[in-house]
Protein backbone atom coordinates (compact mmCIF):
# COMPACT_ATOMS: atom_id res chain seq x y z
CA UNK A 1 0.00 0.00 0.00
CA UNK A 2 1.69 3.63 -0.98
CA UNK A 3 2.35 5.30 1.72
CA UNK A 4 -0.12 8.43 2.49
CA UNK A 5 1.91 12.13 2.92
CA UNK A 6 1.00 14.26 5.70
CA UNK A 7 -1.61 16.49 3.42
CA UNK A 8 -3.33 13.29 2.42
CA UNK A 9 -3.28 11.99 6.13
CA UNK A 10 -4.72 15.14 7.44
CA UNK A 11 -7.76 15.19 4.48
CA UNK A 12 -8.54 11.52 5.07
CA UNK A 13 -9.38 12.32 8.35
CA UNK A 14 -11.99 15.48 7.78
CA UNK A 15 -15.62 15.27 8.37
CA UNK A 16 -17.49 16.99 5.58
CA UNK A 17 -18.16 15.10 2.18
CA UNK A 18 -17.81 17.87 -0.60
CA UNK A 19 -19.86 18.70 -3.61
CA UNK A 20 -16.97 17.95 -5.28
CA UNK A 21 -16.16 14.99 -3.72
CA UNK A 22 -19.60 13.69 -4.34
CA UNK A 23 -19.17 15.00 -7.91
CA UNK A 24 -15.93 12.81 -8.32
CA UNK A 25 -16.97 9.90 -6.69
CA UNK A 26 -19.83 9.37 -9.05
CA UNK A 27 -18.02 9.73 -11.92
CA UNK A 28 -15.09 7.51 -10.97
CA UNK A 29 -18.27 4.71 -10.92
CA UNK A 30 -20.03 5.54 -13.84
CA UNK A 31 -16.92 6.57 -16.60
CA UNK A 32 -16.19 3.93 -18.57
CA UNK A 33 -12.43 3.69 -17.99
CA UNK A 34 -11.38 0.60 -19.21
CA UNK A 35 -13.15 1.64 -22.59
CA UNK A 36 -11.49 5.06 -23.05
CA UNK A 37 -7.76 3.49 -21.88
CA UNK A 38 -8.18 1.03 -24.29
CA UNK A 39 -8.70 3.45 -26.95
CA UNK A 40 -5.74 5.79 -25.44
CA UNK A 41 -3.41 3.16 -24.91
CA UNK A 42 -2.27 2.28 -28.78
CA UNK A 43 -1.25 6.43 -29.55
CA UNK A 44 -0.28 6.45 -26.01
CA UNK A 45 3.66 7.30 -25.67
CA UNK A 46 5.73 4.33 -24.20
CA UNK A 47 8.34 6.32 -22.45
CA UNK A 48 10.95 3.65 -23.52
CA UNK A 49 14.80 5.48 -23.48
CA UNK A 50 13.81 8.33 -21.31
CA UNK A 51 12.37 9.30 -18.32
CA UNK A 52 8.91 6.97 -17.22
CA UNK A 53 5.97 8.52 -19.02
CA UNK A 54 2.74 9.03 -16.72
CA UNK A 55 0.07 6.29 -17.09
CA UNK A 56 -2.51 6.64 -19.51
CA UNK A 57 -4.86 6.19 -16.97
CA UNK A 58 -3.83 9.17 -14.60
CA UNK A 59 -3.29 11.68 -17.58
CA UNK A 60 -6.99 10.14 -19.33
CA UNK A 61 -8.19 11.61 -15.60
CA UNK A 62 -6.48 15.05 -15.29
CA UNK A 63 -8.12 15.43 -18.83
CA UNK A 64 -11.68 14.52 -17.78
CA UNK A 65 -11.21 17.12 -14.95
CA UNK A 66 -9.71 20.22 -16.74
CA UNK A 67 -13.12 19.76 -18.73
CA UNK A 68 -15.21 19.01 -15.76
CA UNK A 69 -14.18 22.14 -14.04
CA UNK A 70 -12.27 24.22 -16.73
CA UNK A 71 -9.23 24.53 -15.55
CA UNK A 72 -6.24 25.82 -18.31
CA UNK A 73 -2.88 23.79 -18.23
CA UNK A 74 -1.09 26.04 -16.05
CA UNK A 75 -4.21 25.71 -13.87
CA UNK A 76 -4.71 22.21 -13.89
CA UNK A 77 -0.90 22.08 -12.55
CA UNK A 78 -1.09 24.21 -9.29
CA UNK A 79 -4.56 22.54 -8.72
CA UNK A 80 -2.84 19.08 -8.58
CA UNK A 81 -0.36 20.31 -5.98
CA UNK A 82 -2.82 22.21 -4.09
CA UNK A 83 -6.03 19.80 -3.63
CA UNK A 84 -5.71 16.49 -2.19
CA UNK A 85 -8.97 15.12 -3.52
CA UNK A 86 -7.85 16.02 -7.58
CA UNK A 87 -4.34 14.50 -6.55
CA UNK A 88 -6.58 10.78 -5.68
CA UNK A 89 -8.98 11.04 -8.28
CA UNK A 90 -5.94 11.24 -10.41
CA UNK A 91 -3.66 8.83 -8.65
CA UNK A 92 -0.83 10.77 -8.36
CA UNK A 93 1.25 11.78 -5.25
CA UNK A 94 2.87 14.75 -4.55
CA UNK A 95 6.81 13.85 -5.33
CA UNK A 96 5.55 13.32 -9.45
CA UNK A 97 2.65 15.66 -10.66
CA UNK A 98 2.03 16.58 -14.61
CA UNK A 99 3.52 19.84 -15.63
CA UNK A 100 1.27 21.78 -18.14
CA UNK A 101 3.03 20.84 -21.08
CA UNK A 102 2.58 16.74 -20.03
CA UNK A 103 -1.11 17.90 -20.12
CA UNK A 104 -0.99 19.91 -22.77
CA UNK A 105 1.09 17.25 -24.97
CA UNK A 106 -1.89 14.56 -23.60
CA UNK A 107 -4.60 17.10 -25.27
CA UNK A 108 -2.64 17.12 -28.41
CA UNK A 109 -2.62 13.56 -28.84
CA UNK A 110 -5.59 13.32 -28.76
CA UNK A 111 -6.35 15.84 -31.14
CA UNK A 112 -3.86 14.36 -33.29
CA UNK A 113 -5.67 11.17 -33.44
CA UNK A 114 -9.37 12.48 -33.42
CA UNK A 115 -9.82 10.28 -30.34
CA UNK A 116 -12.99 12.81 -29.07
CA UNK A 117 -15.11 11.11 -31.49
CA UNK A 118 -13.94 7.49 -30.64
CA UNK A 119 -14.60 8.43 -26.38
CA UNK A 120 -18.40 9.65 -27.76
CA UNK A 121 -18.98 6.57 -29.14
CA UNK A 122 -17.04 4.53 -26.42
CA UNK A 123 -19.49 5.69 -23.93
CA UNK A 124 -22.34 5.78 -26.10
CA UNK A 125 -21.90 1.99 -26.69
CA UNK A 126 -20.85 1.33 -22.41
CA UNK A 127 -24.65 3.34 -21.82
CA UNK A 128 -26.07 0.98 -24.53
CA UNK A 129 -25.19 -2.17 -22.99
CA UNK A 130 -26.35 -1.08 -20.20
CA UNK A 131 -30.32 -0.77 -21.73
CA UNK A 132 -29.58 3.46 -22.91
CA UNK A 133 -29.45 2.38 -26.28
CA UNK A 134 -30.32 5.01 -29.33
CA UNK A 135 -34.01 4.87 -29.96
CA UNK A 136 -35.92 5.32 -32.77
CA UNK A 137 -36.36 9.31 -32.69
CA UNK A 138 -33.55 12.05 -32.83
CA UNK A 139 -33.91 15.84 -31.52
CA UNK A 140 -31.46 18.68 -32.97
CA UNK A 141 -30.58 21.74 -31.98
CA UNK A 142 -27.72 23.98 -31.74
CA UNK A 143 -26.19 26.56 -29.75
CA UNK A 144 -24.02 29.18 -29.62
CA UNK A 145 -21.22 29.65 -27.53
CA UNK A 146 -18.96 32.95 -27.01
CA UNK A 147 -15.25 33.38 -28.30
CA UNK A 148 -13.03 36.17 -27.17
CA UNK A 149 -14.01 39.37 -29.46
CA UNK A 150 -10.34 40.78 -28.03
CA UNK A 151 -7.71 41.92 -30.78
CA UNK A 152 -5.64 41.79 -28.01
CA UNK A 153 -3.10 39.16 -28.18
CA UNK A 154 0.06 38.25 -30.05
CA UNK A 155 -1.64 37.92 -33.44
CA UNK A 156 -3.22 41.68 -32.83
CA UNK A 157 -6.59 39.64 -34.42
CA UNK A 158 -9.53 37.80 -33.77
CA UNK A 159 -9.67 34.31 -33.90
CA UNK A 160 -10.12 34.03 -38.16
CA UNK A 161 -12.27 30.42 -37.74
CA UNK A 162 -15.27 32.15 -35.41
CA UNK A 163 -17.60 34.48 -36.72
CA UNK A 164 -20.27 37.11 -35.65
CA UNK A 165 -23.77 35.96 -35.74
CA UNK A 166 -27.21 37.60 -35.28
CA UNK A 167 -29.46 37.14 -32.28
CA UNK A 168 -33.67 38.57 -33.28
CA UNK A 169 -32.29 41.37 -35.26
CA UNK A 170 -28.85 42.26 -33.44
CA UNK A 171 -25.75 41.20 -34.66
CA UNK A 172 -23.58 41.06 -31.45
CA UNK A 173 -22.30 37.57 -31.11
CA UNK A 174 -19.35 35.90 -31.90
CA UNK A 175 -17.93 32.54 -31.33
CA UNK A 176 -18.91 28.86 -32.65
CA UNK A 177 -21.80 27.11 -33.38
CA UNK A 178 -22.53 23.89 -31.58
CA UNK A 179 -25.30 21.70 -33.26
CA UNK A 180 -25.98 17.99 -32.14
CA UNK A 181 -28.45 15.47 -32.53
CA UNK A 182 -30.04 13.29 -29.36
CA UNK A 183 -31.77 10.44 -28.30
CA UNK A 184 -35.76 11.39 -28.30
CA UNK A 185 -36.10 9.21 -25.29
CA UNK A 186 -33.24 9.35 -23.32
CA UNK A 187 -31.54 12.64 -24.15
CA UNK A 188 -28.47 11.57 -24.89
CA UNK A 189 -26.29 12.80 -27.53
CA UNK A 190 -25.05 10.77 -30.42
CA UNK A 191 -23.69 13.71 -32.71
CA UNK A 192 -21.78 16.83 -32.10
CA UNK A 193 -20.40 19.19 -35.00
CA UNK A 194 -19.06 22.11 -34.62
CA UNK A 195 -19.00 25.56 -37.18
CA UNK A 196 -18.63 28.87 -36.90
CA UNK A 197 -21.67 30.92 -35.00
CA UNK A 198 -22.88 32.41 -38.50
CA UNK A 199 -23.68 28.74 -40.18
CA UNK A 200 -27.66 27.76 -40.36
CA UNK A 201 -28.68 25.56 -38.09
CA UNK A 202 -30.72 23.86 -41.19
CA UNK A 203 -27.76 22.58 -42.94
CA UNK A 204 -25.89 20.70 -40.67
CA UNK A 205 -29.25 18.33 -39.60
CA UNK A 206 -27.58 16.07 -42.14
CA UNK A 207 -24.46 15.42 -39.90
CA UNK A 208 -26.16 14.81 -36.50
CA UNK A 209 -28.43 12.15 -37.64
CA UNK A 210 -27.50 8.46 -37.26
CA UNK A 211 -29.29 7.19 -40.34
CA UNK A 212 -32.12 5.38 -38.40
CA UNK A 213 -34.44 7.63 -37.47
CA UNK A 214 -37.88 7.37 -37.89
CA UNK A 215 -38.88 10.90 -36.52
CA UNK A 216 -36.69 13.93 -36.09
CA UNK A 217 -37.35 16.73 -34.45
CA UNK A 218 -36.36 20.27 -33.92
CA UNK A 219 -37.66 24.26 -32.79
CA UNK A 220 -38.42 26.65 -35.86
CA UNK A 221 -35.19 27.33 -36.98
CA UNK A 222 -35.37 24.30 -38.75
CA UNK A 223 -38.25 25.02 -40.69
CA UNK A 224 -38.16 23.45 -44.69
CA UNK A 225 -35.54 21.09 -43.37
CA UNK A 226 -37.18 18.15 -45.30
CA UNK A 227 -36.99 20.21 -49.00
CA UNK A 228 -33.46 19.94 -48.41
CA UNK A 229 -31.49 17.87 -51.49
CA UNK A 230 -29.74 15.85 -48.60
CA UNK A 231 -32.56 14.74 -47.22
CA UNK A 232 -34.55 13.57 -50.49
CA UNK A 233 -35.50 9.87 -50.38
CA UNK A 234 -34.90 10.08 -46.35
CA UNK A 235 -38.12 8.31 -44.73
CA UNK A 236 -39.17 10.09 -41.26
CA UNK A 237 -41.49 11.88 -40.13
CA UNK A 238 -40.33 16.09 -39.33
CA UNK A 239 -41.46 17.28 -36.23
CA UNK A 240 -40.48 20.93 -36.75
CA UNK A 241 -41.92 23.52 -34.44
CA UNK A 242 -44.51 26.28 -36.64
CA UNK A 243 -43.42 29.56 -36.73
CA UNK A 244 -45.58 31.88 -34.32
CA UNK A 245 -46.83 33.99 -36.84
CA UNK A 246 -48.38 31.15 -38.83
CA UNK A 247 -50.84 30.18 -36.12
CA UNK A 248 -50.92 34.01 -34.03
CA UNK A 249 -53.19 35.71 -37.02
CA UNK A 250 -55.62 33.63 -36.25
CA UNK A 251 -56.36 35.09 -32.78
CA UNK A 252 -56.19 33.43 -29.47
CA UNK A 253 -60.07 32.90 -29.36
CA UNK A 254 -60.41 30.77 -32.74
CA UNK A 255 -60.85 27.32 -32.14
CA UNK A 256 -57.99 26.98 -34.73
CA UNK A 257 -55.46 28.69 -32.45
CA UNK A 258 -56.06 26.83 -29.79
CA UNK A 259 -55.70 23.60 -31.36
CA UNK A 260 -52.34 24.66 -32.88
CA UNK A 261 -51.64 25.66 -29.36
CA UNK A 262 -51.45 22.01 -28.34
CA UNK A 263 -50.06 20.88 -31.06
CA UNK A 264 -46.86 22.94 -31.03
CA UNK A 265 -46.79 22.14 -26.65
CA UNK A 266 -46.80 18.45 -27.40
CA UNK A 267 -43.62 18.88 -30.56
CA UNK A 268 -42.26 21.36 -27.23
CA UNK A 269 -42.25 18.63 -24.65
CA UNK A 270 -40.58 16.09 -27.08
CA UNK A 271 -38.31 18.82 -28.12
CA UNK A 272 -37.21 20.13 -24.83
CA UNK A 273 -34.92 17.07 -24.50
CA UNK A 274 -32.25 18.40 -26.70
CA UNK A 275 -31.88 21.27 -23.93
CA UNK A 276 -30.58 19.27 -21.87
CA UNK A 277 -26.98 18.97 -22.51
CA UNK A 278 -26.63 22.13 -23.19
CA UNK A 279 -27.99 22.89 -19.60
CA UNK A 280 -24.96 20.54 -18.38
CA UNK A 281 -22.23 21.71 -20.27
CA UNK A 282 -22.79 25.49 -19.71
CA UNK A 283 -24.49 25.19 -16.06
CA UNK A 284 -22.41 21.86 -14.39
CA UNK A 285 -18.80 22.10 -16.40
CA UNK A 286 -18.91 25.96 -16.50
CA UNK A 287 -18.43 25.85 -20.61
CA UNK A 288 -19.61 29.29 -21.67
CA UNK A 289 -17.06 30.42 -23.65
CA UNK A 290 -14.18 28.74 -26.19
CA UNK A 291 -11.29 28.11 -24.48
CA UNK A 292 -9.21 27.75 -27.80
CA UNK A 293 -8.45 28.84 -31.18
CA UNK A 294 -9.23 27.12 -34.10
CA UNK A 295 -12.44 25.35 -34.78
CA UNK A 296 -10.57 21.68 -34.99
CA UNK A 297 -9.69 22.24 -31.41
CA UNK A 298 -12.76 23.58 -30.05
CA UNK A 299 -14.89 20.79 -31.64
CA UNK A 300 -12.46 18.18 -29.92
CA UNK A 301 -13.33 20.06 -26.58
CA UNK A 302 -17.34 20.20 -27.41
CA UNK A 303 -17.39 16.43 -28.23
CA UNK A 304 -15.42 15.13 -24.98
CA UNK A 305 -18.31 17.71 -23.22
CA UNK A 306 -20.94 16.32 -24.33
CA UNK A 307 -19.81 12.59 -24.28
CA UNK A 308 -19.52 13.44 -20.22
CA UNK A 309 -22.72 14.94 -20.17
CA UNK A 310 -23.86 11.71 -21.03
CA UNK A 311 -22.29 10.01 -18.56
CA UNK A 312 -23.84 12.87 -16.20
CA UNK A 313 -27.63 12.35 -16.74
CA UNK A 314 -27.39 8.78 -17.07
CA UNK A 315 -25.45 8.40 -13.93
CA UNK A 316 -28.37 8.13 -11.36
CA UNK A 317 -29.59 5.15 -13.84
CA UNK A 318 -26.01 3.90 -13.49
CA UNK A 319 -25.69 3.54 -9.90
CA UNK A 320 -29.46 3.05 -9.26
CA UNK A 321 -29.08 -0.58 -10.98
CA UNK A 322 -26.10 -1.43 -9.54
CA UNK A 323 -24.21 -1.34 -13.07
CA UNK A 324 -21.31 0.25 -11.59
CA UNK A 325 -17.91 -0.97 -10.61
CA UNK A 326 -16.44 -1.71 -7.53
């Protein structure tokens, strides 16, 4: 057994259970590690002729939390010497702890290799044997997400890959685009692309569907989605929200109003489930603005997101039947 230092004495013995803690302990149940270290391990660096390299495992961790709680490399450093519970999670001790450019290489890898697609569909296939299994109906939607408008930095510009979109009838945002498709019934999401903030949501639809839908759905921004030439021949049904002004001249009296009415509250309900993970990603891992330049390295960022935010609403059905590990 390794030998505990006096900081990691001293927190084993406090009283209070953290939201943190909580936070971590779940997820070191529900994350599919042997799955994404499986997937690491054959890009991973063997350290052969040199000095030990860190195990996959520990730097696969310190990456799951810089995106959990948004810390920068630098960041993600000093937090590793300064909190105990990171320093467990991780499995690292104080005497050897990551440097930002160990993390930083680790991101780079896997950017390198594309591996933030191959972790979505690790965990998408760990929920599906365990009965969360892609459905029948798929929900998109998109949102936007800020990127720093500042000129000031060493290229004197803006980053040239994000763009300034309008919002109603104001043009004042700029950043990416993030559009994904999800499971009708459970939420979870099975697609992620990322563009710049001025690209229609109605042409990426293609790209966030899985190919066996039966029904898609999707808010008014979508609207003449199935004239589309990518979609001809494609056999589901469009649930696309109507347009408020198609139903409002009618007056909120007519019988015909009302009827719309439920109709478009029903397509809302379904519809409501793509909101989601956007809810977790922005509200639970802090994700409001890019934390990169470049759209390739952004995307990377949104689909590792969004493949935890997975593991984050499914995680009560998780531990609730038992499908956890020890």
């Amino acid at each position: 057994m390794k030998q505990l230092s006096f900081a990691d004495a001293e927190y084993a013995g406090k009283r209070k259970q953290t939201r943190r803690e909580c936070f971590l302990l779940e997820m070191d149940q529900v994350v599919s590690w042997s799955g994404l270290i499986a997937l690491i391990e054959p890009h991973y660096p063997k350290g052969e002729g040199g000095r030990p390299a860190y195990p996959p495992a520990a730097m696969l961790r310190v990456h799951l939390m810089q995106n959990w709680f948004g810390y920068s490399d630098p960041a993600m450093e000093e937090a590793l010497y300064e909190t105990t519970l990171l320093r467990q999670f991780a499995g690292l001790g104080l005497e050897r702890i990551p440097d930002e450019t160990t993390i930083l290489n680790f991101r780079r890898l896997l950017e390198k290799h594309e591996l933030a697609g191959g972790m979505l569909e690790v965990i998408n296939g760990y929920l599906g044997e365990r009965g969360l299994s892609l459905r029948q109906g798929t929900i998109v939607g998109a949102t936007l997400i800020h990127a720093p408008s500042s000129t000031k930095n060493r290229d004197g510009k803006r980053d040239p890959e994000m763009h300034s979109t309008k919002k109603g009838n104001q043009y004042y945002f700029f950043g990416l685009k993030a559009h994904i498709g999800v499971d009708a019934e459970s939420g979870l999401v099975h697609h992620v692309v990322g563009t710049a903030a001025n690209v229609a949501d109605v042409t990426q639809v293609d790209k966030v569907l899985h190919g066996e839908e039966n029904l898609v759905g999707a808010n008014a921004a979508y609207v003449g989605v199935e004239k589309r030439p990518e979609h001809a021949g494609r056999k589901v049904v469009w649930q696309i929200a109507a347009r408020h002004s198609t139903y409002k001249k009618h007056g909120k009296r007519s019988v015909l109003y009302r009827v719309k009415r439920r109709i478009e509250k029903a397509k809302a309900q379904m519809r409501a489930k793509v909101e989601h993970p956007f809810r977790v990603i922005k509200q639970q891992f802090g994700y409001v603005k890019v934390r990169f330049r470049g759209l390739a390295k952004n995307t990377a960022q949104l689909v590792t997101l969004f493949a935890l935010s997975n593991l984050w609403m499914a995680r009560k059905h998780l531990l609730v039947a038992g499908e956890v590990r020890p």
